[in-house]
C-alpha atoms as a PDB file:
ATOM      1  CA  UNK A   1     223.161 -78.038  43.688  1.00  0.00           C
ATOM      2  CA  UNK A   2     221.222 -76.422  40.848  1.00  0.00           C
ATOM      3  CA  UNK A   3     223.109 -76.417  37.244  1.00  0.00           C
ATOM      4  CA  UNK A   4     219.236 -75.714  35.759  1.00  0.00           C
ATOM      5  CA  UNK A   5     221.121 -72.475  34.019  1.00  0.00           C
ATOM      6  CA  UNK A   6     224.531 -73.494  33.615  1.00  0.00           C
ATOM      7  CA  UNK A   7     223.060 -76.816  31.466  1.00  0.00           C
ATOM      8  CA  UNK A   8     220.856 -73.673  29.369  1.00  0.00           C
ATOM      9  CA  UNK A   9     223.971 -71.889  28.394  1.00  0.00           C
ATOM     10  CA  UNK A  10     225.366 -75.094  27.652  1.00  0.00           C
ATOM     11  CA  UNK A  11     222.624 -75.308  24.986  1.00  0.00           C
ATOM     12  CA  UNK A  12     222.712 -71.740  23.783  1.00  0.00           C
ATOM     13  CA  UNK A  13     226.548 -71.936  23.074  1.00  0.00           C
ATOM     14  CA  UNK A  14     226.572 -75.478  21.463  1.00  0.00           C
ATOM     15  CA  UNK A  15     223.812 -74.016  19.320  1.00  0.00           C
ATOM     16  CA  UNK A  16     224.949 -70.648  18.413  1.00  0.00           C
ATOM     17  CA  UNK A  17     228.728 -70.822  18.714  1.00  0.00           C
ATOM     18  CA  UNK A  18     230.840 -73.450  16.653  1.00  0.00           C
ATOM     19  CA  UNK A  19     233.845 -74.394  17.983  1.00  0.00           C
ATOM     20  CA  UNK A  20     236.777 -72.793  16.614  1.00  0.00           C
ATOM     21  CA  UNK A  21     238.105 -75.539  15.123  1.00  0.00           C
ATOM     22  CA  UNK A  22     235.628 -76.302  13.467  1.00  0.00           C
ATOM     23  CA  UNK A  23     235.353 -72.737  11.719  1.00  0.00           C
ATOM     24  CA  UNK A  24     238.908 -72.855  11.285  1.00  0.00           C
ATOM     25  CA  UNK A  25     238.472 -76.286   9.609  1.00  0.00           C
ATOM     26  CA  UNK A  26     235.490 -74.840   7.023  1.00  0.00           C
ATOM     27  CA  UNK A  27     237.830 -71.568   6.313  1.00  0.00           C
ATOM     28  CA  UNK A  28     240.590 -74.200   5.336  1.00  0.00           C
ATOM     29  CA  UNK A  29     238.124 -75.861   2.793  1.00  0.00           C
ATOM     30  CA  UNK A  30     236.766 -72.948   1.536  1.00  0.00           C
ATOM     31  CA  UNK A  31     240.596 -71.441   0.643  1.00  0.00           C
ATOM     32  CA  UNK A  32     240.915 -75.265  -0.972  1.00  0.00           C
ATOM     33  CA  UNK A  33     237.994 -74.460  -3.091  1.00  0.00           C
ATOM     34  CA  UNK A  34     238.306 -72.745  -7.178  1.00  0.00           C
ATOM     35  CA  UNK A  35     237.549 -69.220  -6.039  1.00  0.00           C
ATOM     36  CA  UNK A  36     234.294 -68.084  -7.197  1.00  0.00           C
ATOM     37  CA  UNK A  37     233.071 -72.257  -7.085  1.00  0.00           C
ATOM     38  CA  UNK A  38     229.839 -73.376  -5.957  1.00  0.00           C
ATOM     39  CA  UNK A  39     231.807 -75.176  -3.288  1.00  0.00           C
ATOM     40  CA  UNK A  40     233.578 -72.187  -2.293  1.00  0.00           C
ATOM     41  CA  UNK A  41     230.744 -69.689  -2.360  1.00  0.00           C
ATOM     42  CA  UNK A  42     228.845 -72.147  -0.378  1.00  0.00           C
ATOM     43  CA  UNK A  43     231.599 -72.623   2.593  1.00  0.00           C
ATOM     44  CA  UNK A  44     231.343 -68.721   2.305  1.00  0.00           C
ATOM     45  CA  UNK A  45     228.143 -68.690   3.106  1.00  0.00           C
ATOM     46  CA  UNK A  46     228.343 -71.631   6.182  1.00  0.00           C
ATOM     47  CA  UNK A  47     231.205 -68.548   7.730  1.00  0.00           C
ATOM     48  CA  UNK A  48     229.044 -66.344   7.060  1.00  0.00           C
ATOM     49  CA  UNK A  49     226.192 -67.698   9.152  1.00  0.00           C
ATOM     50  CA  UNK A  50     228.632 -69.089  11.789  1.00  0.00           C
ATOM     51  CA  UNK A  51     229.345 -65.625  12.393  1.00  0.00           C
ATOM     52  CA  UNK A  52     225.815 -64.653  12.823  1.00  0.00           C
ATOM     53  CA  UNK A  53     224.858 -66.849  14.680  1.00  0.00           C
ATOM     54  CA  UNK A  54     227.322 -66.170  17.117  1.00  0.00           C
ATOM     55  CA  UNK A  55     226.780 -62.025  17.373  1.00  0.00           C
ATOM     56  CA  UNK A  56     222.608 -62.742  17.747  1.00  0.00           C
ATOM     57  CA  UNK A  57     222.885 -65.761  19.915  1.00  0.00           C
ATOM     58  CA  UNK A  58     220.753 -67.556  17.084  1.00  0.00           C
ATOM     59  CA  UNK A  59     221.094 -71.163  15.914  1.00  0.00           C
ATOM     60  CA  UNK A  60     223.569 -71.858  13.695  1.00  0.00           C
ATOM     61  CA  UNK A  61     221.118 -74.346  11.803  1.00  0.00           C
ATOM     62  CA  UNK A  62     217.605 -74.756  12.127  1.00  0.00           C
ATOM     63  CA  UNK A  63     217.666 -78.243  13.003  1.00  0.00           C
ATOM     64  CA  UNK A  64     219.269 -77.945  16.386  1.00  0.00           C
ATOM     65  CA  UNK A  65     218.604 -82.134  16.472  1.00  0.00           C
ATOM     66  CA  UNK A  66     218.709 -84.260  19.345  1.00  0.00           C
ATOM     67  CA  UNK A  67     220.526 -82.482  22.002  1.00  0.00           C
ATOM     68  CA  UNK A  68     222.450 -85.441  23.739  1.00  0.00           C
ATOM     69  CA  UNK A  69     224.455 -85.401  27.011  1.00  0.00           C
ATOM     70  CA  UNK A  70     227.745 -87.084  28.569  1.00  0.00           C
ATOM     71  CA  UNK A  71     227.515 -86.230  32.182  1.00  0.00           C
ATOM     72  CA  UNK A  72     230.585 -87.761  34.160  1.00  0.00           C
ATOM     73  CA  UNK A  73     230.021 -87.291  37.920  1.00  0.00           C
ATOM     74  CA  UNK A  74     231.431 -87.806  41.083  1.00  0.00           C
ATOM     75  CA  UNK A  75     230.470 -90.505  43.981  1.00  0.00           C
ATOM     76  CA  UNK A  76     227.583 -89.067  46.095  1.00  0.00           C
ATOM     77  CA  UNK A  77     225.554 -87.021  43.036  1.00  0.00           C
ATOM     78  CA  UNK A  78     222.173 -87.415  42.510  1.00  0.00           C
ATOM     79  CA  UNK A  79     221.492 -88.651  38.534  1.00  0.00           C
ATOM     80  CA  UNK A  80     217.801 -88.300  39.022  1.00  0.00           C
ATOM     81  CA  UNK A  81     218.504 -84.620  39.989  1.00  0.00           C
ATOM     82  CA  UNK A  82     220.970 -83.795  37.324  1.00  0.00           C
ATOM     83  CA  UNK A  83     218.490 -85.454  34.497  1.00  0.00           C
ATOM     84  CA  UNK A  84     215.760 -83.181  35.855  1.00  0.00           C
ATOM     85  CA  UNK A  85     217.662 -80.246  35.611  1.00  0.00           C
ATOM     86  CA  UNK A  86     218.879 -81.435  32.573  1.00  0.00           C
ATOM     87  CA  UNK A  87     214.977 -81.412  31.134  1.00  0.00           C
ATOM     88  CA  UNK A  88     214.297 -78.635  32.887  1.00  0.00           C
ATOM     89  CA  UNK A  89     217.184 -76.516  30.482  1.00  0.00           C
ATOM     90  CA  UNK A  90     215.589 -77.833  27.371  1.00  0.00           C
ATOM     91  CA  UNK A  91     212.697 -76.518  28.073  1.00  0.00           C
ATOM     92  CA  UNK A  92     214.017 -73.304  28.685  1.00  0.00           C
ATOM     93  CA  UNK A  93     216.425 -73.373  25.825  1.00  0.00           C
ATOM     94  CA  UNK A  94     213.867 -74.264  23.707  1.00  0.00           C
ATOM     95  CA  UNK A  95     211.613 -71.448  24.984  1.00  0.00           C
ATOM     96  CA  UNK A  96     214.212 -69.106  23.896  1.00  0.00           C
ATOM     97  CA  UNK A  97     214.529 -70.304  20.862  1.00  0.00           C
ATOM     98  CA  UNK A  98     217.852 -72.043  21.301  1.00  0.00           C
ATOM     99  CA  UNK A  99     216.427 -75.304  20.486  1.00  0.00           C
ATOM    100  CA  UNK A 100     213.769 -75.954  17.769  1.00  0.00           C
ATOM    101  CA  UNK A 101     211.251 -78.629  18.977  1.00  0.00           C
ATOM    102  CA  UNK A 102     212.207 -81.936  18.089  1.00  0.00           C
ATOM    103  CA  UNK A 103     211.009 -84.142  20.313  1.00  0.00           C
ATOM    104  CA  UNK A 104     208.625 -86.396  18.558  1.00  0.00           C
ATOM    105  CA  UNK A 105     206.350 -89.588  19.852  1.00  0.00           C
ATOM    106  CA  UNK A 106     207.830 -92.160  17.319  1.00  0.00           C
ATOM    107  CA  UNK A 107     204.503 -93.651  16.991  1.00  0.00           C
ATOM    108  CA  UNK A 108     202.047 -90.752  17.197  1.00  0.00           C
ATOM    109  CA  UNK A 109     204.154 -87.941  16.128  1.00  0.00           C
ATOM    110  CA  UNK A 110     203.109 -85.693  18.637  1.00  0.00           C
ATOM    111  CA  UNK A 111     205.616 -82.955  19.414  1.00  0.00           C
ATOM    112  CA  UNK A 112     206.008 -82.104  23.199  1.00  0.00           C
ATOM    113  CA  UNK A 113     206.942 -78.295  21.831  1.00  0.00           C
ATOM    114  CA  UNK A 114     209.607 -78.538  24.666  1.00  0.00           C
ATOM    115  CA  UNK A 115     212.136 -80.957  24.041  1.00  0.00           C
ATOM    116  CA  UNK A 116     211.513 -83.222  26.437  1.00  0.00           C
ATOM    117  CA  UNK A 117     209.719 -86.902  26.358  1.00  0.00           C
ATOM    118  CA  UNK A 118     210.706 -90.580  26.759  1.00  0.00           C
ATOM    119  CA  UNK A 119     214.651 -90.399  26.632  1.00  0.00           C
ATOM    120  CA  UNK A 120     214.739 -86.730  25.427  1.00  0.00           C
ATOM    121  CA  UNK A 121     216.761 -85.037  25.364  1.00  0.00           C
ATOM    122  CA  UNK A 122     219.113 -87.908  25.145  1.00  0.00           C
ATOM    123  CA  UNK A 123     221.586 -88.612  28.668  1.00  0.00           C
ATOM    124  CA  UNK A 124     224.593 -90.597  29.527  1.00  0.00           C
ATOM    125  CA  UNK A 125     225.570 -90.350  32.966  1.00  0.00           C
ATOM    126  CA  UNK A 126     229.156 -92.236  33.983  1.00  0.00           C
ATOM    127  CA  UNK A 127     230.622 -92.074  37.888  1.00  0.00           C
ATOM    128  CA  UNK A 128     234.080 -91.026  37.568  1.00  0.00           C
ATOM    129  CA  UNK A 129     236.820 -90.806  40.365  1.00  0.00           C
ATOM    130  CA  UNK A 130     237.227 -87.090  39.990  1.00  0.00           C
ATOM    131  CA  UNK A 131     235.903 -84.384  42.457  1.00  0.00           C
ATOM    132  CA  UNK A 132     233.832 -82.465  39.817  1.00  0.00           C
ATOM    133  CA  UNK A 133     231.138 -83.233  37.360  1.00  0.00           C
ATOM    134  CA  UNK A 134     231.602 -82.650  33.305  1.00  0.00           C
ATOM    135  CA  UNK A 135     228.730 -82.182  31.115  1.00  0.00           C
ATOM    136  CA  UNK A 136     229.731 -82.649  27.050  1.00  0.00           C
ATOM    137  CA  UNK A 137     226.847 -81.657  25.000  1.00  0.00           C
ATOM    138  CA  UNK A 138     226.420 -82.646  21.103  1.00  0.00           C
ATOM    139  CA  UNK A 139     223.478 -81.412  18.868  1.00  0.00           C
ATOM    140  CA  UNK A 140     223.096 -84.103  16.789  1.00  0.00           C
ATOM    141  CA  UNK A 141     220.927 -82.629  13.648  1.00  0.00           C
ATOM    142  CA  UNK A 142     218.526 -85.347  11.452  1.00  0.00           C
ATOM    143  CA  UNK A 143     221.085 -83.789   8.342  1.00  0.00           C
ATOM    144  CA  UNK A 144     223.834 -86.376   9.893  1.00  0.00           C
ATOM    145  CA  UNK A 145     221.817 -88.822  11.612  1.00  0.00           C
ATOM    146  CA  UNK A 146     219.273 -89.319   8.643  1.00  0.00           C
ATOM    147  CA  UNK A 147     222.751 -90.528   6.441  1.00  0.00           C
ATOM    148  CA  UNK A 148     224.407 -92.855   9.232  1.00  0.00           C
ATOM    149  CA  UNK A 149     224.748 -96.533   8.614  1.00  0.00           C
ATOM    150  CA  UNK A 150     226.447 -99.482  10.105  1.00  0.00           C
ATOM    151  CA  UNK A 151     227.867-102.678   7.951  1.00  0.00           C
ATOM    152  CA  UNK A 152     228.587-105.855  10.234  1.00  0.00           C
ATOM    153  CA  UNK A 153     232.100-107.311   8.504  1.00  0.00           C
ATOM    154  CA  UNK A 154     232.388-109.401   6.280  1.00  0.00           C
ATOM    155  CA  UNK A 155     230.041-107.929   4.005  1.00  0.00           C
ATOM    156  CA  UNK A 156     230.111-110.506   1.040  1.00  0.00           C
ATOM    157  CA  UNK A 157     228.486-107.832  -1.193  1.00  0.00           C
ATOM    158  CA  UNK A 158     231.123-105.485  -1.198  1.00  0.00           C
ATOM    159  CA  UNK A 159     233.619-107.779  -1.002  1.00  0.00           C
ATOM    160  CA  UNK A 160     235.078-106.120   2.321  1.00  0.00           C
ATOM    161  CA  UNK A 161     236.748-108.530   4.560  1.00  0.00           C
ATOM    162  CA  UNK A 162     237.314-108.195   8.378  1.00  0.00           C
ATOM    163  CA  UNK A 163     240.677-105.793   8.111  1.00  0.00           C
ATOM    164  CA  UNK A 164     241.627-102.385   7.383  1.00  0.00           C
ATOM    165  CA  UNK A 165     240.535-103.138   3.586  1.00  0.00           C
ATOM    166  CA  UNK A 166     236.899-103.965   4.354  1.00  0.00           C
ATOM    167  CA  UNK A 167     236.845-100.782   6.131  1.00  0.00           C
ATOM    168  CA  UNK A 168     237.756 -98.790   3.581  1.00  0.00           C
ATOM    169  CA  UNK A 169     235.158-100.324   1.302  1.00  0.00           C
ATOM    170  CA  UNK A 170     232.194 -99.879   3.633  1.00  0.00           C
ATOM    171  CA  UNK A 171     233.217 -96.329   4.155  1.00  0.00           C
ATOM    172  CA  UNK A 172     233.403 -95.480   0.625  1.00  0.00           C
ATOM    173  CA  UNK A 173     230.131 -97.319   0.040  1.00  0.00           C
ATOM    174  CA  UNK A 174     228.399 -95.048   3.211  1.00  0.00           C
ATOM    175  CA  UNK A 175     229.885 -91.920   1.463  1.00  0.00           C
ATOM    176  CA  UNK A 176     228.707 -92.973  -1.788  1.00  0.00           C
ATOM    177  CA  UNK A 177     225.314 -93.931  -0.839  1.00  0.00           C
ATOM    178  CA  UNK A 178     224.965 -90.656   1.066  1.00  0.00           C
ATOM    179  CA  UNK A 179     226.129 -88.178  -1.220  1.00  0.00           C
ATOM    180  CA  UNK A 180     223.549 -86.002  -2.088  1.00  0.00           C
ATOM    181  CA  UNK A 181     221.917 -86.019   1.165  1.00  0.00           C
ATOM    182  CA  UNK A 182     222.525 -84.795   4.715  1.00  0.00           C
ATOM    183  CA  UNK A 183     224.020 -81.339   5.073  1.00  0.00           C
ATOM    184  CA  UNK A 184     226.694 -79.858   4.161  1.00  0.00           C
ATOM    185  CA  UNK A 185     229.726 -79.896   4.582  1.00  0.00           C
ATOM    186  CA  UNK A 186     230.262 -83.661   5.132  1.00  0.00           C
ATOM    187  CA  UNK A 187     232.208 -84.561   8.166  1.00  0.00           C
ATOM    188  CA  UNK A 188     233.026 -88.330   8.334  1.00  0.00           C
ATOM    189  CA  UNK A 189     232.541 -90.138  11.876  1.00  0.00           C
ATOM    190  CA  UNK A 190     234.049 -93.730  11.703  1.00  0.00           C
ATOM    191  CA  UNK A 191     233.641 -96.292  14.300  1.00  0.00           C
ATOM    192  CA  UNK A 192     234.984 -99.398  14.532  1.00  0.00           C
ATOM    193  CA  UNK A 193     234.323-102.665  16.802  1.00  0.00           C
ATOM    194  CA  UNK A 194     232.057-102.591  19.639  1.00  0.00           C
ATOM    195  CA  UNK A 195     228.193-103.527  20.023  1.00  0.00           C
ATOM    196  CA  UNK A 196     225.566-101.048  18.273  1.00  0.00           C
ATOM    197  CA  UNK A 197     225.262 -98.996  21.044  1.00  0.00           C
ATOM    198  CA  UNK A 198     228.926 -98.303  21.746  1.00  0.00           C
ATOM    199  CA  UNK A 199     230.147 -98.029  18.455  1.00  0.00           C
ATOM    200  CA  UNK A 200     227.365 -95.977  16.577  1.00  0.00           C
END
């Protein structure tokens, strides 16, 4: 079983069409907005593009990020296949400009031009009960990722406890720290409990 192409259009529609939600959640922002606003006129502008992007099959942003996959499987399915094929559609993708080239040797900064390299694109593979396999795809651009932090609780600096309270301090503190960077508009992702690899 070869899902080479299926995992490429995968890529071109996580990176040319946004959800509707999503739009629908940026259209309810921008009518929040003082008409005329930098806010507003710049929510305008995200529809705008989203639109765009979606008619010319072009990247909605031009940091497509780390593309990173959650593939649940059945019992009998060959990983080592499935990650291939998964590399193999990055390549491709990025070929075709769906993908910008972002994977980068931490430690010598070479680019592979192809999105592929140690752990890239990024893969999660879970056996599931189920007769089918699922592939969930997120582009995770450098605009969020280059603004995430974690806080361990307590955090006697802030004064936040291990409860609901000291949660709501570190967040405020993450969105204070941030603000100014990352891209816009600013979605919050929260997660709470857990090691560092589950929770982040």
């Amino acid at each position: 079983m070869d899902l080479t192409d299926a995992f490429v259009e995968l890529i071109r529609r996580a990176a040319t069409d946004l959800p509707s939600d999503m739009e629908q959640a940026i259209a309810k922002a921008k009518d929040r907005e003082e008409a005329g606003s930098a806010a507003a006129s710049t929510l305008e502008t995200i529809l705008k593009n989203v639109d765009l992007a979606r008619k010319n099959a072009t990247p909605i942003c031009q940091d497509t990020g780390t593309p990173i996959f959650e593939v649940r499987y059945p019992l009998g399915v060959s990983t080592r296949a499935l990650a291939e094929q998964i590399r193999q559609a990055a390549a491709v993708a990025t070929e075709r400009a769906y993908l910008r080239p972002n994977a980068v040797d931490s430690l010598t900064g070479a680019n592979s031009g192809d999105n592929t390299g140690i752990d890239f694109p990024t893969m999660h593979f879970h056996e599931w009960e189920e007769e089918h396999i699922q592939i969930d795809l997120l582009l995770k651009g450098g605009g969020c990722e280059n603004v995430s932090t974690q806080y361990k609780l307590p955090d006697g600096g802030l004064k936040a406890g291990r409860d609901l309270e000291g949660v709501r301090r570190v967040v405020l503190d993450a969105v204070h720290q941030a603000q100014g960077k990352g891209c816009a508009p600013a979605v919050l992702g929260i997660a709470i409990g857990g090691d560092r690899g589950s929770s982040y």
